[in-house]
Protein backbone atom coordinates (compact mmCIF):
# COMPACT_ATOMS: atom_id res chain seq x y z
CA UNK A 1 36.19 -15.16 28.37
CA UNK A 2 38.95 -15.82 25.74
CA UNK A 3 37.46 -17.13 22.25
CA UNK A 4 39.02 -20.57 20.91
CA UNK A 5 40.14 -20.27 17.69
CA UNK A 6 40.69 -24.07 15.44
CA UNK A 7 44.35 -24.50 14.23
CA UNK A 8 42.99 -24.44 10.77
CA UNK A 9 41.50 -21.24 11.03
CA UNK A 10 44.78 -19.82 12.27
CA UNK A 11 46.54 -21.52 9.13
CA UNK A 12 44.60 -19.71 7.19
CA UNK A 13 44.39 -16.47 8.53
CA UNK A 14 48.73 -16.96 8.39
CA UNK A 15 48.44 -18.08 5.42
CA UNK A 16 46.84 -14.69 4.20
CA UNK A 17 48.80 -12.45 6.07
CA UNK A 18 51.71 -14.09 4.24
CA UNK A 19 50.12 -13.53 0.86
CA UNK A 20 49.78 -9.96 1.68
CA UNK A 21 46.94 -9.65 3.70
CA UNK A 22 47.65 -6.77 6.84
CA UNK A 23 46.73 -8.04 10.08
CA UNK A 24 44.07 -5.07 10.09
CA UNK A 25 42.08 -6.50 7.28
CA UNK A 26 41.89 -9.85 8.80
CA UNK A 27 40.84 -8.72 12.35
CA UNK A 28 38.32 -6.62 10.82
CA UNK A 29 37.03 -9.57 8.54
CA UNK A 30 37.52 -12.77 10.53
CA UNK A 31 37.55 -11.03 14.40
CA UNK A 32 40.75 -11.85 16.34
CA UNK A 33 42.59 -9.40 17.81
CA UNK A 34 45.78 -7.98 15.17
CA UNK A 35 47.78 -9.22 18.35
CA UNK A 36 46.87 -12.96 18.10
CA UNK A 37 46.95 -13.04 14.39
CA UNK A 38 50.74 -11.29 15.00
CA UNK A 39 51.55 -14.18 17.68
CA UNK A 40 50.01 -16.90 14.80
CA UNK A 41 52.05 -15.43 12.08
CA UNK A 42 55.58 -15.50 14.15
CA UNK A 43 54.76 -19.12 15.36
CA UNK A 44 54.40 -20.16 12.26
CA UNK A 45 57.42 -17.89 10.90
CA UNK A 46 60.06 -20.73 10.39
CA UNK A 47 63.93 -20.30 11.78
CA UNK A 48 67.12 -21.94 10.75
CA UNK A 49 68.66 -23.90 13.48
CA UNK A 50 71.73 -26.09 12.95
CA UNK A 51 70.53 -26.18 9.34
CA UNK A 52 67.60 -27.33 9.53
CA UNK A 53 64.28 -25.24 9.54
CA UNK A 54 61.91 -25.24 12.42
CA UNK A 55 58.61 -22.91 13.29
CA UNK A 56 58.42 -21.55 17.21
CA UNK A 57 56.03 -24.51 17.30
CA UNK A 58 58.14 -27.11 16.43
CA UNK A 59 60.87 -25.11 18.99
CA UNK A 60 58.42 -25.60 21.91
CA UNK A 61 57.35 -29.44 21.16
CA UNK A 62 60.95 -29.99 21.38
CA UNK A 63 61.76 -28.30 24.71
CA UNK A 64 58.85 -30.03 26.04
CA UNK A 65 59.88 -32.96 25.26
CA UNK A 66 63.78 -32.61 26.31
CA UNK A 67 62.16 -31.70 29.71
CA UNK A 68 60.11 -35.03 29.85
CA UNK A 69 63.64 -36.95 29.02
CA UNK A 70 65.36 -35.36 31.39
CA UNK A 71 62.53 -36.05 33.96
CA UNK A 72 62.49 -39.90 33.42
CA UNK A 73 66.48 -39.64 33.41
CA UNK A 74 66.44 -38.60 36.81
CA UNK A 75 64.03 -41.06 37.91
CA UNK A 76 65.92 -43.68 36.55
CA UNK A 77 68.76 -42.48 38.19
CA UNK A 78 67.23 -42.25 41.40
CA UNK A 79 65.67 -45.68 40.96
CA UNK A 80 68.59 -47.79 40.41
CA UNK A 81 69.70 -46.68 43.70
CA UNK A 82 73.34 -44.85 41.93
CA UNK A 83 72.55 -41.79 44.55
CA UNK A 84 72.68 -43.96 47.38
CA UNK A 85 75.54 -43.05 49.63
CA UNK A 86 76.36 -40.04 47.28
CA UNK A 87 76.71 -36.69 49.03
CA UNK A 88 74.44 -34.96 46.01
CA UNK A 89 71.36 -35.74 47.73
């Protein structure tokens, strides 16, 4: 069984490893694996895209929701009947 760790616990282990901390002191003071904390730490690692800065988090919340648009685009589509007749479907 996989332990549940809070988001603010994460922050703060990040947080530490990002002040210095190794990701062997914190797994052998707080308990998660040095893998998690590593996973944590690059999530929360931000990127430059298009100028603007985003975490692998923000990336994600994103994509999911591009992929709900483009769901409800396509039932729209397919609602208002523009497929009808069309050799696409």
């Amino acid at each position: 069984m996989s332990i549940r760790y809070s988001q603010d616990f994460k922050d703060s282990l990040v947080k530490l490893h990002q002040e210095g901390r190794s990701l062997k002191s914190l797994t052998e003071e707080f308990g998660p694996s040095k893998d998690s904390i590593a996973i944590w730490v690059k999530q929360a690692t931000p990127v430059m895209i298009q100028g603007q800065s985003k975490t692998l988090k923000d990336v994600k919340q994103l994509e999911k929701r591009l992929a709900i648009l483009a769901i409800k685009a396509i039932l729209v589509f397919l609602r208002t009947g523009f497929c009808q007749g069309s050799k696409i479907l």
